[in-house]
C-alpha atoms as a PDB file:
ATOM      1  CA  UNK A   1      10.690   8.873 -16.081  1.00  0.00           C
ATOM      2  CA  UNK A   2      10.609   5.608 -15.465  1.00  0.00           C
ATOM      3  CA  UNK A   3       7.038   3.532 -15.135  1.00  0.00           C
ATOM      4  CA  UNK A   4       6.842   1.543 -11.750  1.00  0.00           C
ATOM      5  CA  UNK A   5       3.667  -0.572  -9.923  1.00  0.00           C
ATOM      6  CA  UNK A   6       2.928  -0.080  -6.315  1.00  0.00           C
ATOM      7  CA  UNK A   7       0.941  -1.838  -4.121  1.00  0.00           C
ATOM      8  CA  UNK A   8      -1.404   0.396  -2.047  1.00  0.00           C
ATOM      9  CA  UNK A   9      -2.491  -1.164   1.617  1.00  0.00           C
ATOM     10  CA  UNK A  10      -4.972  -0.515   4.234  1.00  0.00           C
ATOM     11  CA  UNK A  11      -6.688  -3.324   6.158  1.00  0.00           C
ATOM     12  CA  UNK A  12      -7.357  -6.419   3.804  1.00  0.00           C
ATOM     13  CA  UNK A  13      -7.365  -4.342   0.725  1.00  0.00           C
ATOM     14  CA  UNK A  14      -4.418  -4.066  -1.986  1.00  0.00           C
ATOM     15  CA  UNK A  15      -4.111  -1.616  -4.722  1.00  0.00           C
ATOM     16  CA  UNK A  16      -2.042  -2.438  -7.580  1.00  0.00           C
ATOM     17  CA  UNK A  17      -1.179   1.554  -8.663  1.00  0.00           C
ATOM     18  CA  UNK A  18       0.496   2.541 -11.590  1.00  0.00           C
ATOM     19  CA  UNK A  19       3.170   5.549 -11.861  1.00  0.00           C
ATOM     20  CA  UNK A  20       6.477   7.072 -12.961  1.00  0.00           C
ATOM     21  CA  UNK A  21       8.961   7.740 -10.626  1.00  0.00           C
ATOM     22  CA  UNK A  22       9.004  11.546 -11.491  1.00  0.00           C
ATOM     23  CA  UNK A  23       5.026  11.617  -9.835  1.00  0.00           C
ATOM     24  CA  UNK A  24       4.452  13.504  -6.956  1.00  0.00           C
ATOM     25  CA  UNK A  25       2.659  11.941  -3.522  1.00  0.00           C
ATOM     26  CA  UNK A  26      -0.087  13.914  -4.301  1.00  0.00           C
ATOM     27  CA  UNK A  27      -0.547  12.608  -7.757  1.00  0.00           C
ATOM     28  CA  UNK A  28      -0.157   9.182  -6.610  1.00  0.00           C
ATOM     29  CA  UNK A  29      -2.930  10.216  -4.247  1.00  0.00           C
ATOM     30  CA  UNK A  30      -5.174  11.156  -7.139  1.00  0.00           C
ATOM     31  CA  UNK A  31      -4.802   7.817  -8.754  1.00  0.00           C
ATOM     32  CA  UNK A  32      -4.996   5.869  -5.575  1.00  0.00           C
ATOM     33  CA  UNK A  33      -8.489   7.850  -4.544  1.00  0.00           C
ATOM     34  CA  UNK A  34     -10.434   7.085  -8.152  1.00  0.00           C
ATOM     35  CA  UNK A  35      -9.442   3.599  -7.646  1.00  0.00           C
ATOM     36  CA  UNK A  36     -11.042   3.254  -4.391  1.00  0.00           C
ATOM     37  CA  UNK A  37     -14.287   5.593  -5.381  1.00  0.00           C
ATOM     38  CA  UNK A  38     -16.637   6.399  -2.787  1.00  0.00           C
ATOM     39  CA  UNK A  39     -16.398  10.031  -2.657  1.00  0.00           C
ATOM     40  CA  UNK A  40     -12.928   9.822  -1.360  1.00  0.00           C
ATOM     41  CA  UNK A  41     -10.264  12.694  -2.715  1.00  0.00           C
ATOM     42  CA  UNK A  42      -7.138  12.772  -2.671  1.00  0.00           C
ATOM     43  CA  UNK A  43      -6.964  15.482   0.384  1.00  0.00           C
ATOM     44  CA  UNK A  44      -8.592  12.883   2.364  1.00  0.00           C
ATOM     45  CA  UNK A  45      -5.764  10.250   1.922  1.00  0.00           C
ATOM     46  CA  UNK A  46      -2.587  10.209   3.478  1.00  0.00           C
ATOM     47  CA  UNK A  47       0.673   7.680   2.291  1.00  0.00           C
ATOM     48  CA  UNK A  48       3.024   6.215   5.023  1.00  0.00           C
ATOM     49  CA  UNK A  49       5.737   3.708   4.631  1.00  0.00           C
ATOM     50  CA  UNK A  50       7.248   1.963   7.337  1.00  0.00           C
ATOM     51  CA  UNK A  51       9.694   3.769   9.089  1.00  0.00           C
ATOM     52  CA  UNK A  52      13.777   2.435   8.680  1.00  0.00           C
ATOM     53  CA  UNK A  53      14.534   3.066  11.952  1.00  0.00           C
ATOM     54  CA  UNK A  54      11.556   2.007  14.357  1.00  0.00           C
ATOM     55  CA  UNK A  55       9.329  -1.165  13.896  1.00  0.00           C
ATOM     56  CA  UNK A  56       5.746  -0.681  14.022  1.00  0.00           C
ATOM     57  CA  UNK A  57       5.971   3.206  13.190  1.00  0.00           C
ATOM     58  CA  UNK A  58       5.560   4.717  10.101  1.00  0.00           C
ATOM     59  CA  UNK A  59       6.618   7.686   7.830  1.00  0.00           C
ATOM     60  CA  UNK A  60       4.021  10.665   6.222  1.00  0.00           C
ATOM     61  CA  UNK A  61       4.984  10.936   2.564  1.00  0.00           C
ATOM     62  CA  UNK A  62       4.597  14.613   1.738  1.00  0.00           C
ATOM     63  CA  UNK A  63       2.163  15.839  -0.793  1.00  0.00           C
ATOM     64  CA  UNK A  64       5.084  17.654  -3.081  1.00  0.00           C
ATOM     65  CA  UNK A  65       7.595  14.881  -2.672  1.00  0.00           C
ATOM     66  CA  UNK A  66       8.782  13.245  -6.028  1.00  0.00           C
ATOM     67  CA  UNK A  67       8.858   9.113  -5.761  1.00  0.00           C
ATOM     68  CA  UNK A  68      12.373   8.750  -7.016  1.00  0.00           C
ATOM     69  CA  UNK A  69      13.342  10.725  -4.682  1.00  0.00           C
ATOM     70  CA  UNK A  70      11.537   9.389  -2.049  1.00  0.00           C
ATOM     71  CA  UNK A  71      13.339   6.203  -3.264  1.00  0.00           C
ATOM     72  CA  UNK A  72       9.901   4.679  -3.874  1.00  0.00           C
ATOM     73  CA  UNK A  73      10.897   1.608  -6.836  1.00  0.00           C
ATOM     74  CA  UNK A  74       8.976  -0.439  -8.398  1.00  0.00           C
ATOM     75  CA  UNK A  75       7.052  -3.065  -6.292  1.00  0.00           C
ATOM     76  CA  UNK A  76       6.828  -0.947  -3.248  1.00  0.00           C
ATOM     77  CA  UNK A  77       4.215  -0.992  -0.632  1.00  0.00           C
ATOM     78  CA  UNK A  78       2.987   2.079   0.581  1.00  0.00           C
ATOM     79  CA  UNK A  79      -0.164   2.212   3.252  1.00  0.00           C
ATOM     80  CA  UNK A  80      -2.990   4.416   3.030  1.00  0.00           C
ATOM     81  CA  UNK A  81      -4.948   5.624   5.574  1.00  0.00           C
ATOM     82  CA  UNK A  82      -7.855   7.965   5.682  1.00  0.00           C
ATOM     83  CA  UNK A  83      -8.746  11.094   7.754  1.00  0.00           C
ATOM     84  CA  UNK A  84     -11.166  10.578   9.937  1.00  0.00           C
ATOM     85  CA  UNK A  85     -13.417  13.496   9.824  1.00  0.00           C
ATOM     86  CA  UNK A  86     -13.307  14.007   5.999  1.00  0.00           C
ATOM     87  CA  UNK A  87     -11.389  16.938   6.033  1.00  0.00           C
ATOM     88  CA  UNK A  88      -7.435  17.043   5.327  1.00  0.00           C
ATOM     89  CA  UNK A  89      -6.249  18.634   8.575  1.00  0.00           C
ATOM     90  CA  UNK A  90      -8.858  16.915  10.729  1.00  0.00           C
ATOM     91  CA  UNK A  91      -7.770  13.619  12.775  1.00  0.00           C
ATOM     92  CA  UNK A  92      -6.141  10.289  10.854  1.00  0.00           C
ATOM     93  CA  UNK A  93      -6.915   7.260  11.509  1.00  0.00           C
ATOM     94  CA  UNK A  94      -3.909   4.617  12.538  1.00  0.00           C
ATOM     95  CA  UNK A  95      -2.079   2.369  10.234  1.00  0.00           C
ATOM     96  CA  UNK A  96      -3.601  -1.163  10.135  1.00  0.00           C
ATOM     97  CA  UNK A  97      -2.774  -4.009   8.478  1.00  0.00           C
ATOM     98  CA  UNK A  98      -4.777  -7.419   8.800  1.00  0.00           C
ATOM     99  CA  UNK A  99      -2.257 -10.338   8.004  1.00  0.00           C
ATOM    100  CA  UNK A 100      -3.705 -12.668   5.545  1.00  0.00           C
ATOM    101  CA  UNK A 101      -4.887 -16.294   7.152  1.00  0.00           C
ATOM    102  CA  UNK A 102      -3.864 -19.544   5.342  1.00  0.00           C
ATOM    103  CA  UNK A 103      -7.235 -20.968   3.783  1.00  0.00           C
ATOM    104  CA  UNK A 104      -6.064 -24.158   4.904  1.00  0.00           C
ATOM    105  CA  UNK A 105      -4.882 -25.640   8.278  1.00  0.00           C
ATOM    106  CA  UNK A 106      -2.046 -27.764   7.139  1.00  0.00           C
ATOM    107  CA  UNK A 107      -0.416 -25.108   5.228  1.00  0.00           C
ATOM    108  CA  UNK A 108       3.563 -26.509   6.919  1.00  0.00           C
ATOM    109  CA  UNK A 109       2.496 -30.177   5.767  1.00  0.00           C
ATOM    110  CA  UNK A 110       4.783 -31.305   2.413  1.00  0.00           C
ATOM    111  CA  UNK A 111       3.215 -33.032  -0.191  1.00  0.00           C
ATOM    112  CA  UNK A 112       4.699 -36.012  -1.583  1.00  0.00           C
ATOM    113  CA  UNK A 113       4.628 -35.813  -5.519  1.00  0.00           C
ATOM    114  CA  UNK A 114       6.147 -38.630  -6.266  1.00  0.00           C
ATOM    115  CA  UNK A 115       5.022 -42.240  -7.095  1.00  0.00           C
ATOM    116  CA  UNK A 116       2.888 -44.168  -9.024  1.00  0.00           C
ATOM    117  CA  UNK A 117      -0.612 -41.610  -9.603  1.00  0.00           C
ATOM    118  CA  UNK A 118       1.663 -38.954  -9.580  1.00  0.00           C
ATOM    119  CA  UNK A 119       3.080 -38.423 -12.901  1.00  0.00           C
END
């Protein structure tokens, strides 16, 4: 058993989830669903990673499945989506993940440190 942080994404939000590799999905689920609050259980979550072998598709992680041998390690991302009608066999909504905009526009500029009112 080995302790391990996650980061749990859908849309603009990150979850920083802690768990040992010998958790099941669904327990991550658990953990993942009282952090978010708003009702939401863990039936009503689903956990995808991208998938090795096709860009832009992703991979169910089974309820029973055991991290480790998922090879889920520490630092992982994992993406969380929700099912759409509330119920766990119902419809799923798609993966989406918002990249983050710099806050500012010259974000490629270097900045020259060095020189007199530098030091």
């Amino acid at each position: 058993m080995v302790a391990i942080t996650l980061r749990a994404k859908r849309l603009k939000q990150v979850y920083f989830v802690s768990a040992d590799t010998s958790d099941t999905v669904l327990a991550l689920k658990g953990k993942l669903a009282k952090m978010v609050g708003g009702g939401k259980e863990a039936a009503t979550i689903r956990l995808q990673v991208p998938a090795k072998t096709e860009q832009g598709k992703f991979n169910v992680l089974e309820d029973p499945a055991v991290l480790e041998q998922l090879g889920i390690a520490d630092d992982a991302v994992v993406y969380f989506i929700y099912s759409i009608d509330g119920t766990p066999d119902g419809n799923w909504e798609p993966v989406q993940i918002i990249e983050f905009e710099s806050l500012n526009d010259d974000g490629d500029e270097t900045v020259d440190l060095k020189g007199k009112g530098h030091a």
